[in-house]
C-alpha atoms as a PDB file:
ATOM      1  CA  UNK A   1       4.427  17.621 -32.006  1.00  0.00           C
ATOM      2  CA  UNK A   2       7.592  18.512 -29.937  1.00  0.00           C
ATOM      3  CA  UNK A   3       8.602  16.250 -27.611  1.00  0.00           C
ATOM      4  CA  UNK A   4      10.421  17.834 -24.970  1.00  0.00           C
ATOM      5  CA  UNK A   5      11.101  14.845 -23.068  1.00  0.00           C
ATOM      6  CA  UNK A   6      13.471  13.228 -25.901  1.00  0.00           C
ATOM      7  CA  UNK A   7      15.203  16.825 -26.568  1.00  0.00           C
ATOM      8  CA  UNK A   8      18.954  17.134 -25.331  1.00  0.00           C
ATOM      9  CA  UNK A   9      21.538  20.022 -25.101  1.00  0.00           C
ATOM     10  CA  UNK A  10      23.760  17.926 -26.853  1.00  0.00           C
ATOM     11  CA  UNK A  11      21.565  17.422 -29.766  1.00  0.00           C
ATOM     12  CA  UNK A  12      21.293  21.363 -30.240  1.00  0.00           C
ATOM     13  CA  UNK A  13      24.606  21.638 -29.479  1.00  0.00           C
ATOM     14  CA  UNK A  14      25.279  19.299 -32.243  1.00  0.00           C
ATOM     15  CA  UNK A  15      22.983  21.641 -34.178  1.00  0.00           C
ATOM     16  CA  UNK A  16      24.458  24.794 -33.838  1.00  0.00           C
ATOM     17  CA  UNK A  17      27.881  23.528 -34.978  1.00  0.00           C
ATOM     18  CA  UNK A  18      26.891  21.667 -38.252  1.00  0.00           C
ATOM     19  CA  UNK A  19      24.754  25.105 -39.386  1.00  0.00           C
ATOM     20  CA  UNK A  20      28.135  26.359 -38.421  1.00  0.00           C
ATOM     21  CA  UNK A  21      30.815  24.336 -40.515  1.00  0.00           C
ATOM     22  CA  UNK A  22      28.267  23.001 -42.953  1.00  0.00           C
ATOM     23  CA  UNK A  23      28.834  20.055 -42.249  1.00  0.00           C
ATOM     24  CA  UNK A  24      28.474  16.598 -40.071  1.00  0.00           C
ATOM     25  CA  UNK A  25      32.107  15.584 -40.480  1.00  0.00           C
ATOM     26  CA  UNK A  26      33.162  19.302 -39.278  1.00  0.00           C
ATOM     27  CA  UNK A  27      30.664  19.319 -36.527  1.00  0.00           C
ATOM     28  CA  UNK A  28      32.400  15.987 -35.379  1.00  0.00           C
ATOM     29  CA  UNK A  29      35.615  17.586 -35.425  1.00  0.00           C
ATOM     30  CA  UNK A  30      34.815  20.535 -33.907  1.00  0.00           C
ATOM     31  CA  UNK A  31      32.668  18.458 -31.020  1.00  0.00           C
ATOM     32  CA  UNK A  32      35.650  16.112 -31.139  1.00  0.00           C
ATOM     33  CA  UNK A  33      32.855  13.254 -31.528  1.00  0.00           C
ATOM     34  CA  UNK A  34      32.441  10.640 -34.559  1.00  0.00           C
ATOM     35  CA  UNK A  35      30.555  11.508 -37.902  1.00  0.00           C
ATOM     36  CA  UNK A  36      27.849   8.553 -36.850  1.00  0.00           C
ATOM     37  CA  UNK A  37      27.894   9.721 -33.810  1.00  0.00           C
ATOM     38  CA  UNK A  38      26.553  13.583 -35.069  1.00  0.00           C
ATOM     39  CA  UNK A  39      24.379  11.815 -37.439  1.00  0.00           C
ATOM     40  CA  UNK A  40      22.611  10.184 -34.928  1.00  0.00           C
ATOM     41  CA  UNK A  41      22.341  13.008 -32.656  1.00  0.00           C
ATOM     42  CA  UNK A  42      20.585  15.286 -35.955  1.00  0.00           C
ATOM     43  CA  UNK A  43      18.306  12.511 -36.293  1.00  0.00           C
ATOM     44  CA  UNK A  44      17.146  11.864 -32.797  1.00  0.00           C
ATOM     45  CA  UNK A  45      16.422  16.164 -33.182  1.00  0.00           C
ATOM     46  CA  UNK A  46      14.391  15.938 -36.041  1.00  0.00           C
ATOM     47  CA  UNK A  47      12.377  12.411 -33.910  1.00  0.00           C
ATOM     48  CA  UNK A  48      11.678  14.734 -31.049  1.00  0.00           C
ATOM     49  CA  UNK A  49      10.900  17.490 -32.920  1.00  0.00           C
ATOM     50  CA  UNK A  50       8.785  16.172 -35.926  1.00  0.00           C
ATOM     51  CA  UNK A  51      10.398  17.948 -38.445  1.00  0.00           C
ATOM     52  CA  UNK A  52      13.653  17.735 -40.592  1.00  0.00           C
ATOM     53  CA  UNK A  53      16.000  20.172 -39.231  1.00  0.00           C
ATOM     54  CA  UNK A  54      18.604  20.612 -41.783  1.00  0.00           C
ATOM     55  CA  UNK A  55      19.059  20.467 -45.878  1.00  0.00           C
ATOM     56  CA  UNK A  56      21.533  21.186 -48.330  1.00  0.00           C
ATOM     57  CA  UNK A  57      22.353  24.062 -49.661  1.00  0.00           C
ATOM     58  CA  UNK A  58      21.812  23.359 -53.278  1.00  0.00           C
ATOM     59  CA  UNK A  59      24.458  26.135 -54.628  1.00  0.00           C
ATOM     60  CA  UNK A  60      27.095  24.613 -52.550  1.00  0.00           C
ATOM     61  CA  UNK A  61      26.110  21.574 -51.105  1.00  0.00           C
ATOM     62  CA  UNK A  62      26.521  22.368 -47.439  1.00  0.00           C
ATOM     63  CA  UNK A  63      23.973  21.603 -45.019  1.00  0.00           C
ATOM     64  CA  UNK A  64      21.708  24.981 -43.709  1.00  0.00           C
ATOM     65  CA  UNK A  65      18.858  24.757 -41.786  1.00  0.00           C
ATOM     66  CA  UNK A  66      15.269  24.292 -42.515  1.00  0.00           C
ATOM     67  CA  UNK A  67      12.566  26.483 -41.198  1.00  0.00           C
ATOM     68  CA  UNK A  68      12.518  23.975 -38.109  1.00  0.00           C
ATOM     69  CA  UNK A  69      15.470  23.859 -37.693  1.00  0.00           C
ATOM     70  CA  UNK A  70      15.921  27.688 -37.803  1.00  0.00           C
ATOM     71  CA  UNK A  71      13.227  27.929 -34.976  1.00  0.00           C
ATOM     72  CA  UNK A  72      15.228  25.020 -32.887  1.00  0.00           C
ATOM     73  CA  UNK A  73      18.699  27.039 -32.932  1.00  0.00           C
ATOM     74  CA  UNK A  74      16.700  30.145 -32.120  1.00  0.00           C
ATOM     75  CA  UNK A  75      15.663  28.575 -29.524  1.00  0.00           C
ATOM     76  CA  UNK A  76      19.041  26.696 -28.459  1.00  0.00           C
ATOM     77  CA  UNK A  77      21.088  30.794 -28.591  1.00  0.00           C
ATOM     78  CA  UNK A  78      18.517  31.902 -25.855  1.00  0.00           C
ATOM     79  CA  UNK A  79      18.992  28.863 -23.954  1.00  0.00           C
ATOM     80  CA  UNK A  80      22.344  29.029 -23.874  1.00  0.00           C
ATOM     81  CA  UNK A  81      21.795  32.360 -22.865  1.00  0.00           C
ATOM     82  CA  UNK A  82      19.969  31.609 -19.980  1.00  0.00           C
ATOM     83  CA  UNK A  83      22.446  28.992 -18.991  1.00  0.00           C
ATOM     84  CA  UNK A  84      25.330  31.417 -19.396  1.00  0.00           C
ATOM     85  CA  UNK A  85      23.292  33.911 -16.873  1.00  0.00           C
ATOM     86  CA  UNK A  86      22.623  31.047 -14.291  1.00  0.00           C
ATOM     87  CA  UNK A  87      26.558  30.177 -14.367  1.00  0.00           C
ATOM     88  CA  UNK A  88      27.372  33.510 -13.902  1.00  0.00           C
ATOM     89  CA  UNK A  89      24.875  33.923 -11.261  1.00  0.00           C
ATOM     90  CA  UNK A  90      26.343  30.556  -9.531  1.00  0.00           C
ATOM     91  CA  UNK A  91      29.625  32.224  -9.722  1.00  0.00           C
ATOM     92  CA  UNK A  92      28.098  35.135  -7.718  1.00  0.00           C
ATOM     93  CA  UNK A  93      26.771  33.348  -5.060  1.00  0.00           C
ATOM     94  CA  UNK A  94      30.198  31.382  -4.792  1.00  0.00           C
ATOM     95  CA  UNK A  95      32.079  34.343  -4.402  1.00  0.00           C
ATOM     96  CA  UNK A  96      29.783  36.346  -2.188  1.00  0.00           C
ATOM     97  CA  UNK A  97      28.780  39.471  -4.442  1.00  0.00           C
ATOM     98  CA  UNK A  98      24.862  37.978  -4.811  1.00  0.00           C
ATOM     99  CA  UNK A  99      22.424  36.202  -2.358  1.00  0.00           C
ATOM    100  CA  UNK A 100      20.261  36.525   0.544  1.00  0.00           C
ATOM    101  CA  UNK A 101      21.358  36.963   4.162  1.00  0.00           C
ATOM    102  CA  UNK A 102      19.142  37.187   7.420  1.00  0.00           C
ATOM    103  CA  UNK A 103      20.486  39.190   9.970  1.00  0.00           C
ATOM    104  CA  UNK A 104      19.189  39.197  13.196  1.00  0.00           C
ATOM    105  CA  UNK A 105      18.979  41.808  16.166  1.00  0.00           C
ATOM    106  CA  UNK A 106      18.236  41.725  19.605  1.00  0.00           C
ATOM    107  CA  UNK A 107      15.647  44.417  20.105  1.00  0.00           C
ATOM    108  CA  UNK A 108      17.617  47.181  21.283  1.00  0.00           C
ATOM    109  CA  UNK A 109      19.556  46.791  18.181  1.00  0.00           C
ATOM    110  CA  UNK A 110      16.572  48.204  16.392  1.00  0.00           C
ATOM    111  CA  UNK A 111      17.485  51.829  17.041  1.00  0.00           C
ATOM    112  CA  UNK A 112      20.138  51.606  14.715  1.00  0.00           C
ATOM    113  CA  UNK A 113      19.523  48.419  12.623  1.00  0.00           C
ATOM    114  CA  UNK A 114      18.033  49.920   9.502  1.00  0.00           C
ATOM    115  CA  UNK A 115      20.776  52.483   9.335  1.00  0.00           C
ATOM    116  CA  UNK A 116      22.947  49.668   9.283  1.00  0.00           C
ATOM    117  CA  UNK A 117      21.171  47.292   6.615  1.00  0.00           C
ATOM    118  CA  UNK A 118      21.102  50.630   4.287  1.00  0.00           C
ATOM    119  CA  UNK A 119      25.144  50.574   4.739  1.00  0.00           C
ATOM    120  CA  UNK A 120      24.450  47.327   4.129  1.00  0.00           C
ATOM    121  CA  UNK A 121      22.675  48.031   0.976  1.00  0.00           C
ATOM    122  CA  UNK A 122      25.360  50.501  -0.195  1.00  0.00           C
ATOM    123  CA  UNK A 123      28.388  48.393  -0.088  1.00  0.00           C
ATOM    124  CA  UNK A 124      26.586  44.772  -1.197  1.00  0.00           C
ATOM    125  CA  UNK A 125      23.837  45.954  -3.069  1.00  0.00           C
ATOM    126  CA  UNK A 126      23.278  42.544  -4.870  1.00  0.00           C
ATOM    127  CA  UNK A 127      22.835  40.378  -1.498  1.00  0.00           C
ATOM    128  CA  UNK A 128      19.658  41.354  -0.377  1.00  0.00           C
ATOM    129  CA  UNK A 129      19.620  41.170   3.482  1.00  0.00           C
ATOM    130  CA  UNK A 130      16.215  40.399   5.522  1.00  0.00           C
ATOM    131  CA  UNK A 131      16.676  42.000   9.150  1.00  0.00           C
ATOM    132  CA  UNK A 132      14.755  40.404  11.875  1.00  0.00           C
ATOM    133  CA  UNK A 133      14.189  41.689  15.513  1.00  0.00           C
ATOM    134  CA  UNK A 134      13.489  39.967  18.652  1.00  0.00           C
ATOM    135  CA  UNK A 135      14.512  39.643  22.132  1.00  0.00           C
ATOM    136  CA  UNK A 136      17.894  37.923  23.543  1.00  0.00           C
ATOM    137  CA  UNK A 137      16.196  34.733  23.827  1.00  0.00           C
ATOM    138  CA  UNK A 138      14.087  34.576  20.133  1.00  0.00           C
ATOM    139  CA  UNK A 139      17.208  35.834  18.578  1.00  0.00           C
ATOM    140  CA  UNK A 140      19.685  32.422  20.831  1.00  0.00           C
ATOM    141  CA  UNK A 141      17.052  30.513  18.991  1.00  0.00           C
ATOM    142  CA  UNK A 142      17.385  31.806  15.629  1.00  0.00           C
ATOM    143  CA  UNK A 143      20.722  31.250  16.058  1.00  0.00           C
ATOM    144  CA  UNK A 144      20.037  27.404  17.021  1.00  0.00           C
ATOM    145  CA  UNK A 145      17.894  26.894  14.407  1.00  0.00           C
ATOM    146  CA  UNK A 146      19.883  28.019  11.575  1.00  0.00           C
ATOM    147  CA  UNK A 147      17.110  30.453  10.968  1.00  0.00           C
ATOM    148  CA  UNK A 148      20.176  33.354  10.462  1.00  0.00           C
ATOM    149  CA  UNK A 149      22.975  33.918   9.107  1.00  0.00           C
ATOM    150  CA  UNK A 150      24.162  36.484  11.563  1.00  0.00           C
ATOM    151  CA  UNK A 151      23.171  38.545  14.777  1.00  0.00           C
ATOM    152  CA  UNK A 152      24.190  41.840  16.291  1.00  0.00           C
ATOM    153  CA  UNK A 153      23.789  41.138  19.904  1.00  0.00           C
ATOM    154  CA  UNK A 154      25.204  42.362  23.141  1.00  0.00           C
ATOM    155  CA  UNK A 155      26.521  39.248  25.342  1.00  0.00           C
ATOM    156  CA  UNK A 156      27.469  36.568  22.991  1.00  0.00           C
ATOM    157  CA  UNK A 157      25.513  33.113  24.222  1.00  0.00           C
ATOM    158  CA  UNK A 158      26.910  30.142  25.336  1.00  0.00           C
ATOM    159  CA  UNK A 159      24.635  27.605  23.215  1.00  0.00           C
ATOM    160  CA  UNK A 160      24.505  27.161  20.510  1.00  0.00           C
ATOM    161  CA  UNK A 161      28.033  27.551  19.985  1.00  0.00           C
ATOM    162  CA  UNK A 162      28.990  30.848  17.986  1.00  0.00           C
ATOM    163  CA  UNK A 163      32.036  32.940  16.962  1.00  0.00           C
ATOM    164  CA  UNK A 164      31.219  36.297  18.426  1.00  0.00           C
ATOM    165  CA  UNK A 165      33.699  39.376  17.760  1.00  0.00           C
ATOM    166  CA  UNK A 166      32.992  42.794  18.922  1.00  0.00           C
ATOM    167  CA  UNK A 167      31.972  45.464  15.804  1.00  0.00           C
ATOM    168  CA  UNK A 168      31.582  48.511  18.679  1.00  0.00           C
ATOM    169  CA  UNK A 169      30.661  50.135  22.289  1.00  0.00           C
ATOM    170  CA  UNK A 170      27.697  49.692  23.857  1.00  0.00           C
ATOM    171  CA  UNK A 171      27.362  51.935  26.758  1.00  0.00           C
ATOM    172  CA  UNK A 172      25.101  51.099  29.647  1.00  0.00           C
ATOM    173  CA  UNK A 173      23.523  53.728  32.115  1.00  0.00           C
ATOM    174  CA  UNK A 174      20.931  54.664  34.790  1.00  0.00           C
ATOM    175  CA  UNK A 175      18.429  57.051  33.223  1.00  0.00           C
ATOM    176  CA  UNK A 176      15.998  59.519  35.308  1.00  0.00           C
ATOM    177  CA  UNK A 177      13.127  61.939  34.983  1.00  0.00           C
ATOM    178  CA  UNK A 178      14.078  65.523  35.175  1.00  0.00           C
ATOM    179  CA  UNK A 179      13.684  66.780  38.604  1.00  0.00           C
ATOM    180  CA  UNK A 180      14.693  63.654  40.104  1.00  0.00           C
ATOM    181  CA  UNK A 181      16.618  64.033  43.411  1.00  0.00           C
ATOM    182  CA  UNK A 182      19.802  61.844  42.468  1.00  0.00           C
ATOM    183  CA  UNK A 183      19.756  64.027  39.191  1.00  0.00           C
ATOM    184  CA  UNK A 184      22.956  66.170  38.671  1.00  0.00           C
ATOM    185  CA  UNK A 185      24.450  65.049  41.544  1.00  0.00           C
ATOM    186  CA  UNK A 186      28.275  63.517  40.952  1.00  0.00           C
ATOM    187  CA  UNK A 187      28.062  60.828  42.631  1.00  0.00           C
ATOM    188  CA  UNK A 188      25.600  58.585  44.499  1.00  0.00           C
ATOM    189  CA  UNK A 189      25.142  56.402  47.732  1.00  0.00           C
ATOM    190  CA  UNK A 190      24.589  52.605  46.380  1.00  0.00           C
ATOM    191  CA  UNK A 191      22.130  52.226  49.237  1.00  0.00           C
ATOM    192  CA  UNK A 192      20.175  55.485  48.349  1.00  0.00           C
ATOM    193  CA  UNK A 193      19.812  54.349  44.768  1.00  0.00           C
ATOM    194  CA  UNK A 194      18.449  51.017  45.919  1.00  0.00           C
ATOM    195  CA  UNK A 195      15.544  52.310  47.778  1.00  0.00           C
ATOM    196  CA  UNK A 196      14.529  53.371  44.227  1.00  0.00           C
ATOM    197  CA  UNK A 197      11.874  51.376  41.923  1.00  0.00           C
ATOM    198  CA  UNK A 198      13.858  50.016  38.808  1.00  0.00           C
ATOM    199  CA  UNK A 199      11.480  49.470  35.832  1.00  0.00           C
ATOM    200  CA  UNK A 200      13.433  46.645  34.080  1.00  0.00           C
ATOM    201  CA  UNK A 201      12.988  44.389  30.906  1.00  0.00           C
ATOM    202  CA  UNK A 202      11.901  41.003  31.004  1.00  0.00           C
ATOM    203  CA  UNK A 203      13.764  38.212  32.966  1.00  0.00           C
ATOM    204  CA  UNK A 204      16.489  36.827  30.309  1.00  0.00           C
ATOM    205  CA  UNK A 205      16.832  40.242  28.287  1.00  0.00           C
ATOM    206  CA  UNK A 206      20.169  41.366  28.012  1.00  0.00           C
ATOM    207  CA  UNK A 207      19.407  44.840  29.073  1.00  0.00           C
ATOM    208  CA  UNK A 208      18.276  42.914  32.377  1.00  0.00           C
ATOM    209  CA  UNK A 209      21.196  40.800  32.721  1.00  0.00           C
ATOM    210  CA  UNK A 210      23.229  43.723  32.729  1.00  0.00           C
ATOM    211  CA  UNK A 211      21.653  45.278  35.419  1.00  0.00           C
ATOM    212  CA  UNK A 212      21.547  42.947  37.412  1.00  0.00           C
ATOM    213  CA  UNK A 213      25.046  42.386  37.629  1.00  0.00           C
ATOM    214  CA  UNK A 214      25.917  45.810  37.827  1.00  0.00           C
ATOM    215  CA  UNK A 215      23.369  46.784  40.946  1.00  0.00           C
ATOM    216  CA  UNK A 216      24.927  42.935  42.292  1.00  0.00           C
ATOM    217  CA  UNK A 217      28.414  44.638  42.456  1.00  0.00           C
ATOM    218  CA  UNK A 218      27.390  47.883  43.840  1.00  0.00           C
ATOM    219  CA  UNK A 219      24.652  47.204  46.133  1.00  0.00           C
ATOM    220  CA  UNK A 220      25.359  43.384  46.839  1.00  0.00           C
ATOM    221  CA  UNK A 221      22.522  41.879  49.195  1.00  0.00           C
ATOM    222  CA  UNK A 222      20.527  45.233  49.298  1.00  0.00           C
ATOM    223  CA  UNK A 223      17.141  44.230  48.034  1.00  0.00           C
ATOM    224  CA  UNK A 224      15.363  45.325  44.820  1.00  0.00           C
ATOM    225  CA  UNK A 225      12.354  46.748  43.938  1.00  0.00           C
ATOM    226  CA  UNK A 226      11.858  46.607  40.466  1.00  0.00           C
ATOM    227  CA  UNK A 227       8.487  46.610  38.057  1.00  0.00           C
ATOM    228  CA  UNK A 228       9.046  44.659  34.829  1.00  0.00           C
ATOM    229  CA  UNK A 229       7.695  46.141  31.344  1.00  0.00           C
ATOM    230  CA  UNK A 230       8.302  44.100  27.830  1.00  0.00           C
ATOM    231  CA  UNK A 231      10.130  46.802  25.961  1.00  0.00           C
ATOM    232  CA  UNK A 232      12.273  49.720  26.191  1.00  0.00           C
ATOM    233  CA  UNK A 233      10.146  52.152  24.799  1.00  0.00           C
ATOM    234  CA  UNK A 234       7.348  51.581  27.175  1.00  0.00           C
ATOM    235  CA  UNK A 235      10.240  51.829  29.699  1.00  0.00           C
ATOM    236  CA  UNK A 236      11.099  55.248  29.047  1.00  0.00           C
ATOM    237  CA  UNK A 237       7.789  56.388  29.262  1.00  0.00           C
ATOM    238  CA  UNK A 238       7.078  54.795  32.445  1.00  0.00           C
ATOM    239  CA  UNK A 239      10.472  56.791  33.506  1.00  0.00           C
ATOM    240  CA  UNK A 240       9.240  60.032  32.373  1.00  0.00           C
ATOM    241  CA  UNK A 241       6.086  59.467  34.574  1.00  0.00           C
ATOM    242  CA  UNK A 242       8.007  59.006  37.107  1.00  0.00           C
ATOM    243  CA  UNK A 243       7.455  55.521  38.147  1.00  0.00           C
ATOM    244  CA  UNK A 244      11.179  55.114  38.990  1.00  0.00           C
ATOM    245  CA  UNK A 245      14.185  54.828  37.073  1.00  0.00           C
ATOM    246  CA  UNK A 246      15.543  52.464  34.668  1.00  0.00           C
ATOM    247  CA  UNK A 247      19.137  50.803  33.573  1.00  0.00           C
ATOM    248  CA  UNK A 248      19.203  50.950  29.651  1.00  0.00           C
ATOM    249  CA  UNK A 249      21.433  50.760  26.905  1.00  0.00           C
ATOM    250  CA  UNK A 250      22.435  54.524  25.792  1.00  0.00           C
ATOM    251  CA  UNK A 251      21.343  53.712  22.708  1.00  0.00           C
ATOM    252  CA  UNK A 252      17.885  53.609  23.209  1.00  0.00           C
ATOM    253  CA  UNK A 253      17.484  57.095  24.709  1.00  0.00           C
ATOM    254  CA  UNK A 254      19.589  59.285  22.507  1.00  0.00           C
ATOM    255  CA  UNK A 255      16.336  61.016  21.710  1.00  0.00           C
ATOM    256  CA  UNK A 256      15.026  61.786  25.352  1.00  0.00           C
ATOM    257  CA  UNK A 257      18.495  62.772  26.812  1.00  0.00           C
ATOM    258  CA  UNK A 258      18.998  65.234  23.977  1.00  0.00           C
ATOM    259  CA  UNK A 259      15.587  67.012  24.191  1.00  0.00           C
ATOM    260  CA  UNK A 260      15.963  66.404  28.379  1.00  0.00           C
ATOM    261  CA  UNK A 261      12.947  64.686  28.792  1.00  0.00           C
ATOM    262  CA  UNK A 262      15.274  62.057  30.543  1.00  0.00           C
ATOM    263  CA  UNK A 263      18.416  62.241  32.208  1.00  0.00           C
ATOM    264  CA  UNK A 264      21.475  59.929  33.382  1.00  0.00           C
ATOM    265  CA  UNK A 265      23.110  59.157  36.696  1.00  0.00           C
ATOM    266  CA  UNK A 266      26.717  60.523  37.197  1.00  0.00           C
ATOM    267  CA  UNK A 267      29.337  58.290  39.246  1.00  0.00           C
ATOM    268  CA  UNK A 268      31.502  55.943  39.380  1.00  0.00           C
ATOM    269  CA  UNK A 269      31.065  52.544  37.470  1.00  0.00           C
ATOM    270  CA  UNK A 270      28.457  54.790  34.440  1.00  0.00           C
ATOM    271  CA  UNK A 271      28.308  54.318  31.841  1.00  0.00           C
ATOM    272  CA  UNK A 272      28.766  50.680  32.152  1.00  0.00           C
ATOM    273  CA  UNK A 273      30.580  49.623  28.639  1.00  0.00           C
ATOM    274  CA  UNK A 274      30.039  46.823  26.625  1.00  0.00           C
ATOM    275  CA  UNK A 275      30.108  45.610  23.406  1.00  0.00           C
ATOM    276  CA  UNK A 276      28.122  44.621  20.850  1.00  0.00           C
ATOM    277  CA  UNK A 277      29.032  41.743  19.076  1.00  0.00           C
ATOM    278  CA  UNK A 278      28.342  39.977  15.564  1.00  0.00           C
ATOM    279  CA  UNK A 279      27.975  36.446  15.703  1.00  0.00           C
ATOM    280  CA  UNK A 280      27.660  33.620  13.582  1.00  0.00           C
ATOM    281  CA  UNK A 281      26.507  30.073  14.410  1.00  0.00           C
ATOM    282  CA  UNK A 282      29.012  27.496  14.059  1.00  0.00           C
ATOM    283  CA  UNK A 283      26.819  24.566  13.306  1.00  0.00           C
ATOM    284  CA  UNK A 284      25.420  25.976  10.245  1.00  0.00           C
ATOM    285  CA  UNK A 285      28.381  26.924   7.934  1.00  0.00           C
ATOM    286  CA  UNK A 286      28.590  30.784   6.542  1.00  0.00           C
ATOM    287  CA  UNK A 287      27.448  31.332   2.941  1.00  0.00           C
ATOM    288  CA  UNK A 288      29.810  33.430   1.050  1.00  0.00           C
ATOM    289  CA  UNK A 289      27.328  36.095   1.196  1.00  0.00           C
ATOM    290  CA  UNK A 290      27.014  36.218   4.767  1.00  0.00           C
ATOM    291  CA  UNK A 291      30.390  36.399   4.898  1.00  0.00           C
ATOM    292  CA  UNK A 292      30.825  39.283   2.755  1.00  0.00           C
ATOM    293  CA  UNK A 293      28.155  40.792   4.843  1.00  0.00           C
ATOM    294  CA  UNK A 294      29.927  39.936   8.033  1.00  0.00           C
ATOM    295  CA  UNK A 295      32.915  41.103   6.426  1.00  0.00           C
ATOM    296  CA  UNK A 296      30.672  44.769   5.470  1.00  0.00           C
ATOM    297  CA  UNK A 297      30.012  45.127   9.014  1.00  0.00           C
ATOM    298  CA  UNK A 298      33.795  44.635  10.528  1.00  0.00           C
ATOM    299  CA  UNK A 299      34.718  46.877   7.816  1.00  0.00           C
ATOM    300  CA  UNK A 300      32.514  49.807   9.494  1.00  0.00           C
ATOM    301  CA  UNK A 301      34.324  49.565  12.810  1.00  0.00           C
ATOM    302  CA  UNK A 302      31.080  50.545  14.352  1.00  0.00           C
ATOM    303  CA  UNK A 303      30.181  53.445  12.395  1.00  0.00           C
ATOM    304  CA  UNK A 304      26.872  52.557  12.300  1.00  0.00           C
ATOM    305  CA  UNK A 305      26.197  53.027  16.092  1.00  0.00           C
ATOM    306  CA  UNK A 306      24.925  56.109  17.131  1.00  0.00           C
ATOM    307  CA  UNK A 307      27.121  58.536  19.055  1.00  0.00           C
ATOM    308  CA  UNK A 308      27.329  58.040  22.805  1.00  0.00           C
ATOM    309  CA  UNK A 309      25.186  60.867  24.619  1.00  0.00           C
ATOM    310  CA  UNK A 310      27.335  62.878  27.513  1.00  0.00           C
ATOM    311  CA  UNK A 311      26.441  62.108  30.853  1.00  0.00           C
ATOM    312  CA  UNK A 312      25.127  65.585  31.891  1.00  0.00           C
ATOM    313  CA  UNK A 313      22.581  66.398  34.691  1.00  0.00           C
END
């Protein structure tokens, strides 16, 4: 019975080459090993396996293989073939053209995310890449965590420490309901457009850091009256309504402007630019595939972002 616990490569190694030159005294040339030494390596086969592995050739004289032994280098070509793959699939992972890569996006990423992981798919189609979507603050953690390899986000975070670069614009704006009374106009009064009810994200969202700051600097110590919903789709529905108005990221309501369910605010400071950024956690070095990918995505020079919508009443 086989015994696969006392079979080596280098005994079917040794194997291959004396089938090969006939020979032991070749095979230890060729292996660049003693005679004994090959000797001992055929015989500690033929212990594991059960079964002489080689005889001579009785025409002339050299040493061929048995049945066994036949079966044994059979078996030693596909191994080496399956060690030859997993080498070359090492070398692949090395140099970035195979692998797995999890990027992650803060939610209103998700608008254009999957157009972005099938460019993705295009230009590395061997690295498979796993998106993930959550808010500002799932997406820090990820980060922290080492749970991925990269994030499209707007403001980069201060912990955990990252290398952020900007990959394209991310335009900010005001958006209202058809009709509205501040629609079309060119400009607004700050204080008019702070008696309005602002239906805003949740407290640590980008999208609501933004605004924030921005109504800070153009209204600063008016008050606020804002109604908080979890996501931006519910937002622009709430909008539509007419439940008040909203600060959002342009690229979220490509859709509503377009077919004028919604509208945006004309004047000065809108749209509000930004950036989004790619980022990578510095505690947890890249893997040459997220590199590559990282490298994909700088290579697009934000192609992958949908077109910035007009600011029309």
């Amino acid at each position: 019975m086989l015994r696969l616990d006392a079979l080596t490569l280098k005994q079917l190694r040794a194997l291959q080459v004396v089938v090969a030159e006939r020979s032991l005294t070749g095979a230890a040339r060729v292996l660049n090993q003693t005679t004994p030494a090959i000797h001992s390596q055929i015989k500690n086969l033929e212990t594991a396996v059960g079964y002489p592995v080689l005889q001579k050739d009785g025409e002339e004289g050299g040493f061929v293989p048995t049945l066994q032994g036949a079966e044994m280098l059979a078996a030693a070509d596909r191994i080496e073939a399956v060690l030859s793959q997993a080498a070359r699939r090492m070398a692949a992972l090395q140099a970035g053209r195979s692998g797995h890569v999890a990027l992650g996006v803060v939610s209103t990423a998700k608008y254009f995310a999957p157009g972005l992981v099938r460019r993705l798919m295009d230009a590395c189609p061997e690295i498979e890449v796993d998106l993930r979507v959550g808010n500002r603050e799932t997406v820090i953690d990820w980060l922290a965590r080492g749970a991925v390899d990269l994030a499209v986000m707007g403001r980069p975070p201060r912990e955990p420490q990252v290398a952020a670069r900007p990959v394209g614009p991310h335009p900010h704006g005001i958006v209202l309901p058809p009709g509205h009374v501040l629609a079309g106009a060119d400009g607004f009064d700050p204080a008019r457009l702070m008696q309005e009810t602002f239906i805003s994200r949740e407290a640590g969202s980008g999208t609501r850091i933004l605004m924030e700051r921005f109504l800070d600097r153009l209204a600063e110590g008016l008050p606020l009256r804002m109604i908080q919903m979890d996501s931006n789709e519910t937002i622009k529905q709430a909008v539509i309504a007419g439940l008040g108005i909203a600060f959002l990221s342009l690229h979220t309501v490509g859709e509503e402007l377009a077919t004028g369910r919604l509208v945006l605010l004309r004047g000065p400071g809108l749209p509000a630019m930004r950036h989004w950024y790619l980022v990578t956690p510095q505690l947890h070095p890249a893997t040459p595939a997220a590199a590559r990918i990282a490298a994909a995505i700088d290579a697009m020079n934000g192609a992958f972002l949908p077109a910035a919508p007009a600011v029309s009443g």
